[in-house]
C-alpha atoms as a PDB file:
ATOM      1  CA  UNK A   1     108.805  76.348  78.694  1.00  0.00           C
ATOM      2  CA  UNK A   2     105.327  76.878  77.111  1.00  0.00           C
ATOM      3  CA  UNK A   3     106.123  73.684  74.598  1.00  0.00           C
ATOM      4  CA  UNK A   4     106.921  71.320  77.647  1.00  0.00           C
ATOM      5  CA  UNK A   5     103.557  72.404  78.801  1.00  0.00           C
ATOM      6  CA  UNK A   6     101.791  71.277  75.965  1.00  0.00           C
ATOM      7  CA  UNK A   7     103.793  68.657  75.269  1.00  0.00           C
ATOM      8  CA  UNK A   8     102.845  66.981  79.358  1.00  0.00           C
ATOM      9  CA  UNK A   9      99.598  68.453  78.649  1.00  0.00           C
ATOM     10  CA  UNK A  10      98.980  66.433  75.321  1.00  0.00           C
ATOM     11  CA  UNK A  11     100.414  63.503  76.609  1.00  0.00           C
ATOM     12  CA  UNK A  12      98.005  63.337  79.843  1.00  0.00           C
ATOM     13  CA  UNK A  13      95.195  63.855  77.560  1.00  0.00           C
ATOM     14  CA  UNK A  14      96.199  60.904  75.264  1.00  0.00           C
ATOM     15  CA  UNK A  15      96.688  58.818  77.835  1.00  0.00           C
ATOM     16  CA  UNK A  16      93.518  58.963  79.311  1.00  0.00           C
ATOM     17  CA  UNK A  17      92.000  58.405  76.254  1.00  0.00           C
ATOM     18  CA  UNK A  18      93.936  55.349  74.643  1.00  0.00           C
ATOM     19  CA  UNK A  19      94.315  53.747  78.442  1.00  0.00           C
ATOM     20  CA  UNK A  20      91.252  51.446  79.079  1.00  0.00           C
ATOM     21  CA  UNK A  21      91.372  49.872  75.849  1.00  0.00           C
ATOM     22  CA  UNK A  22      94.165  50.766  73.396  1.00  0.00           C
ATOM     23  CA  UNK A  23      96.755  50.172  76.463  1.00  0.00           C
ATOM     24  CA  UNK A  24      95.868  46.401  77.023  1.00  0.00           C
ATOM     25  CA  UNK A  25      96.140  46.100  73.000  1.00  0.00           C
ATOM     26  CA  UNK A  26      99.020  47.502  72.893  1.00  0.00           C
ATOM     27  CA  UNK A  27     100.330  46.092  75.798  1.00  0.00           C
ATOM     28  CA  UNK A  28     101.876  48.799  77.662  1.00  0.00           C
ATOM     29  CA  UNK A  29     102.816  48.338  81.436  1.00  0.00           C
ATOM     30  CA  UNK A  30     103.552  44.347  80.237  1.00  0.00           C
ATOM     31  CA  UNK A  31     106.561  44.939  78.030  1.00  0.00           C
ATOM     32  CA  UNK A  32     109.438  42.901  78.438  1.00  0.00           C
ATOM     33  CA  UNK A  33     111.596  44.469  81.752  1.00  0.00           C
ATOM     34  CA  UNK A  34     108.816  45.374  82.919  1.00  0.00           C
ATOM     35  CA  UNK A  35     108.678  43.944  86.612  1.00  0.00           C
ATOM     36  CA  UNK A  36     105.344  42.759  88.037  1.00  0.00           C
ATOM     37  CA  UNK A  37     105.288  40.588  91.372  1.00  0.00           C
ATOM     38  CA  UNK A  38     103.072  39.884  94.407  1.00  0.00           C
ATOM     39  CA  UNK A  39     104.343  40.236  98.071  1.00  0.00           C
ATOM     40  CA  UNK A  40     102.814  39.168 100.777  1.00  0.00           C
ATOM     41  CA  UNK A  41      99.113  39.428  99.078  1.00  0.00           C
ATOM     42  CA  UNK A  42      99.758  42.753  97.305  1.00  0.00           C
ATOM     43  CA  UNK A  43     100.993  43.037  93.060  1.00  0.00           C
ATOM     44  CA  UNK A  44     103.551  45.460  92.535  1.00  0.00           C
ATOM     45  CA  UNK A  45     103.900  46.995  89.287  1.00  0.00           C
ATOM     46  CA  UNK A  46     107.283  48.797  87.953  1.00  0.00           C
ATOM     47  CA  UNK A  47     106.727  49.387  83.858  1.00  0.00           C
ATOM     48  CA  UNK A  48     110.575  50.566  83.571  1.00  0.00           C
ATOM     49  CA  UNK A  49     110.545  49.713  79.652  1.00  0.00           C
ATOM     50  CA  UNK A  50     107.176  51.190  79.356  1.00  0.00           C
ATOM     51  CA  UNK A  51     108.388  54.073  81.098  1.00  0.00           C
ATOM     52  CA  UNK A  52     111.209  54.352  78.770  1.00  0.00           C
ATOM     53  CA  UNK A  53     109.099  54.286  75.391  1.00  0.00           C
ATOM     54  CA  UNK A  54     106.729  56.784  76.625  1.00  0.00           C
ATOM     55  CA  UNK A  55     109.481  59.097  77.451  1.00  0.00           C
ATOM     56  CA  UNK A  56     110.944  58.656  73.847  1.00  0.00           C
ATOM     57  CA  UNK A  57     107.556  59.381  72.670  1.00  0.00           C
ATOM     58  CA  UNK A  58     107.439  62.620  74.524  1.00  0.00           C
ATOM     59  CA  UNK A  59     110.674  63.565  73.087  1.00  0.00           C
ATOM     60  CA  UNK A  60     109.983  62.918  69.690  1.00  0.00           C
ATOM     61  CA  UNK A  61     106.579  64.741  70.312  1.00  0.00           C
ATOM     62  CA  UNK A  62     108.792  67.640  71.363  1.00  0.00           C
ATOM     63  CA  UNK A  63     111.518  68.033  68.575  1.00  0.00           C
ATOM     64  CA  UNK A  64     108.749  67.760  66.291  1.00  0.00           C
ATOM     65  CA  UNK A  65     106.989  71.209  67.960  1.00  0.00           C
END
């Protein structure tokens, strides 16, 4: 339990960091099946693939602990 922690824990932290700049670099949250659209004046945003990598990420993070 105490590994998941530190695992989430880590993982918020990077993210924070890496997000303003590293993100749009890297181009997470516009990965291909990733959906973006606007509906009636408002953009919708559902990173499914981005999703996806992050949570292989996390798991790799984990096994590695």
């Amino acid at each position: 339990m105490l590994k998941w922690i530190v695992v989430v824990m880590l993982i918020v932290v990077l993210t924070g960091l890496i997000q303003p700049g590293t993100a749009q670099r890297l181009r997470l949250g516009h990965l291909p099946g990733d959906l973006a659209f606007r509906f009636r004046g408002k953009a919708y945003h559902f990173p499914f693939t981005t999703t996806v990598l992050l949570s292989l990420l996390a798991w790799l993070i984990l096994r590695a602990i």
